[in-house]
Structures are given as C-alpha cells and as structure tokens.
Protein backbone atom coordinates (compact mmCIF):
# COMPACT_ATOMS: atom_id res chain seq x y z
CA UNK A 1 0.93 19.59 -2.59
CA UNK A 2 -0.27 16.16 -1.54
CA UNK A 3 2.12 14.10 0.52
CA UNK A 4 2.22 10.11 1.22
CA UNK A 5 3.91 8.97 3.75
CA UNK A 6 4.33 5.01 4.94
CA UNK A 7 4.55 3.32 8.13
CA UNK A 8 4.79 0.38 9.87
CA UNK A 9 7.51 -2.69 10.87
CA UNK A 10 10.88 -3.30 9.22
CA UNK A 11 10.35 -6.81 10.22
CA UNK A 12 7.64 -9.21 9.67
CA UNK A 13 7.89 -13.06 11.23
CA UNK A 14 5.96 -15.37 8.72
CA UNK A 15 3.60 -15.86 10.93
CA UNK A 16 2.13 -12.58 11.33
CA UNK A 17 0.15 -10.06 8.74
CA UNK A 18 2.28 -7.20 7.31
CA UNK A 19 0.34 -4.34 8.05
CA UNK A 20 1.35 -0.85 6.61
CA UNK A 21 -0.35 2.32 6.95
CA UNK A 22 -0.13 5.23 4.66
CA UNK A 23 -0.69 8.88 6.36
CA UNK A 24 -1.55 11.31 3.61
CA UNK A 25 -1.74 15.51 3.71
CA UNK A 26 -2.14 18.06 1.34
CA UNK A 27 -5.32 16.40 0.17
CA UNK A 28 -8.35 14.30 1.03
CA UNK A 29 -7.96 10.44 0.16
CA UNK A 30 -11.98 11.09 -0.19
CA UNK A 31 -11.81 13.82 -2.64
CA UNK A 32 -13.23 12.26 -6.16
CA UNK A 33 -11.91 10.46 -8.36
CA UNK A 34 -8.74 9.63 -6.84
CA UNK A 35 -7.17 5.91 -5.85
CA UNK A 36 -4.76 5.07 -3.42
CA UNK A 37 -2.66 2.04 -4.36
CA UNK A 38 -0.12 -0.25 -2.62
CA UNK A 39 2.98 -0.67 -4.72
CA UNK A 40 5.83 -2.79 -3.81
CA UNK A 41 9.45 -3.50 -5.21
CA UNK A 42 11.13 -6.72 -4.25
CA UNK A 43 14.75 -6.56 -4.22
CA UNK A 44 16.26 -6.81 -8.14
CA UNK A 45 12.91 -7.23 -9.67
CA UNK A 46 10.64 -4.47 -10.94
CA UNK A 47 7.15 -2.45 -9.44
CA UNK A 48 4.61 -4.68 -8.63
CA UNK A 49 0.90 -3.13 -7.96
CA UNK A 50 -0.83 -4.84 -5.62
CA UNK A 51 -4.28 -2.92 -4.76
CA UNK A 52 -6.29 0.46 -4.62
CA UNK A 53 -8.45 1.95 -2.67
CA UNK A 54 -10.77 4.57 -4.25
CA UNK A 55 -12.29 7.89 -3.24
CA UNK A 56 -15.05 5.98 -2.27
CA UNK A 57 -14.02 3.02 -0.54
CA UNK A 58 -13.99 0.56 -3.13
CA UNK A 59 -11.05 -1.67 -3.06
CA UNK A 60 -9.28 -3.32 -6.36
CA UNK A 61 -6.32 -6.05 -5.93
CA UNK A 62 -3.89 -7.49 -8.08
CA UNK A 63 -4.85 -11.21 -9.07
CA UNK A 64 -2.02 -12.72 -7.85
CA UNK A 65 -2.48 -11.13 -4.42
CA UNK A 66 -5.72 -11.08 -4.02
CA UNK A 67 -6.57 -13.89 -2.02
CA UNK A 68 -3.84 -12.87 0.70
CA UNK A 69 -4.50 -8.63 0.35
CA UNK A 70 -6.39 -6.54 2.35
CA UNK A 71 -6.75 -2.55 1.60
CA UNK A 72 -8.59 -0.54 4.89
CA UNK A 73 -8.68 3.18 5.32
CA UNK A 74 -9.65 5.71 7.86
CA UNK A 75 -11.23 8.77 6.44
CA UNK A 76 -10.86 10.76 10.31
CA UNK A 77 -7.24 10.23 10.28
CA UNK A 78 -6.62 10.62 6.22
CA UNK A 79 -4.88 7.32 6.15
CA UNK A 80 -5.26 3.75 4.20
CA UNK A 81 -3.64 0.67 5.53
CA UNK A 82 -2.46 -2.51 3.99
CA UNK A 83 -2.22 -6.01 5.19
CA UNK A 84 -0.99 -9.04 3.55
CA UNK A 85 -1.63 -12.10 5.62
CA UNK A 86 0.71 -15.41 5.46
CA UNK A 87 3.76 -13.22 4.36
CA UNK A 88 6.86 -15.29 3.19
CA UNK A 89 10.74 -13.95 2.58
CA UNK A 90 9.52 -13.55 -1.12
CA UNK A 91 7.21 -10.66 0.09
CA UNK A 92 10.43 -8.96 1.25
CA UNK A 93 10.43 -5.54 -0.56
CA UNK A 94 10.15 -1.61 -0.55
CA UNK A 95 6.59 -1.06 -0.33
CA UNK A 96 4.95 2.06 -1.35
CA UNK A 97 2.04 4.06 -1.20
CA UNK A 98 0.69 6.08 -3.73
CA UNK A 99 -1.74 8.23 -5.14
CA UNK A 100 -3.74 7.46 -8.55
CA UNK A 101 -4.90 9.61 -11.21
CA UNK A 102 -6.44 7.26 -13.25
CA UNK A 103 -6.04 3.26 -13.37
CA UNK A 104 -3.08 2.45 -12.26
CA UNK A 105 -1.37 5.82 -13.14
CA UNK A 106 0.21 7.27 -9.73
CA UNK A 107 1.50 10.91 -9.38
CA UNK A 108 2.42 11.33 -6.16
CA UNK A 109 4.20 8.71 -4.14
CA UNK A 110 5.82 8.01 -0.72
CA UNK A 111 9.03 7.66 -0.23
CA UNK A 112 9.02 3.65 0.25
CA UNK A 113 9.29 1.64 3.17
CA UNK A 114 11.70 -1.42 3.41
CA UNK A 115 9.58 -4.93 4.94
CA UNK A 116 11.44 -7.99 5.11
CA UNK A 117 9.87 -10.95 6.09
CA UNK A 118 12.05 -13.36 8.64
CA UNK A 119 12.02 -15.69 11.21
C-alpha cells in the first residue's frame, strides 16, 4: 500500500523558507488522477489544507496561502516538496503530507512532522 512519509527541519528562523519534502512508495505520485496535498495542524486549532499537487503537475493552493506557498515535485525520486516563504511563529504546526482521491479528500497520509518557527 502507498506510503507518505515527511521530511525536513524541526526549526525554521523567520527569516528562512520552510521547506518540507514528502518521499512517497507503494505508488507513483504520477499515476492518474491522484493529488498530493500539504496539510498542516497548528497547535489547538483544526486541519488546515494548504495546496496540491496533481498527477500531472498542476499545483492548487489555499487562498489564504497562496501568495506565500510553493508546491515542487520530483517525479525521479517520487517525492513533492513544500515551501512557505516569510514563515512566522503562527506557521508553527504538524505538517502533513497526503495523498488525494478526489478534491480535497485524502486517504493515505504521513505520519506528520512538527515545524516551529523561532528566532
């Protein structure tokens, strides 16, 4: 079965781009009509989508990150990667990667990574 699995710093200074890659197996993030999203969780608050990536490379954001989001992949290494530019402590959260069945409808996730964003 298809596995997600996240990557990248614990710690982000302000004044440097979080940048997360997923690594995915078990499956092809080419393989139609799948989407692979970036989901996040602040601490107390709820899951907040923030962007896909789709089978074939088109990218979708959320509009109140969309101006600071950034979705990449790399089809040789079955990975996508995420970067969020001018981070601040309220981008501190467990992000996720995921993968979608249909808009916005994930079945398989990774297991979360924590970011928080400090000076």
């Amino acid at each position: 079965h298809v596995q997600l699995q996240e990557s990248g710093p614990g710690l982000v200074n302000p004044s440097q781009t979080l940048s997360l890659t997923c690594t995915v197996s078990g499956g092809s993030i080419t393989t139609s009509y799948y989407g692979w999203s970036w989901i996040r969780q602040p601490p107390g608050k709820g899951l907040e989508w923030m962007g896909v990536i789709t089978y074939d490379g088109n990218t979708y954001f959320s509009p109140s990150l969309k101006s600071r989001t950034s979705i990449s992949r790399d089809t040789s290494k079955n990975q996508f990667s995420l970067q969020l530019s001018s981070p601040t402590p309220e981008d501190t959260a467990v992000y996720y990667c995921a993968r979608d069945i249909a808009t916005k409808t994930e079945d398989y996730w990774g297991q979360g990574t924590q970011v928080t964003v400090s000076s």
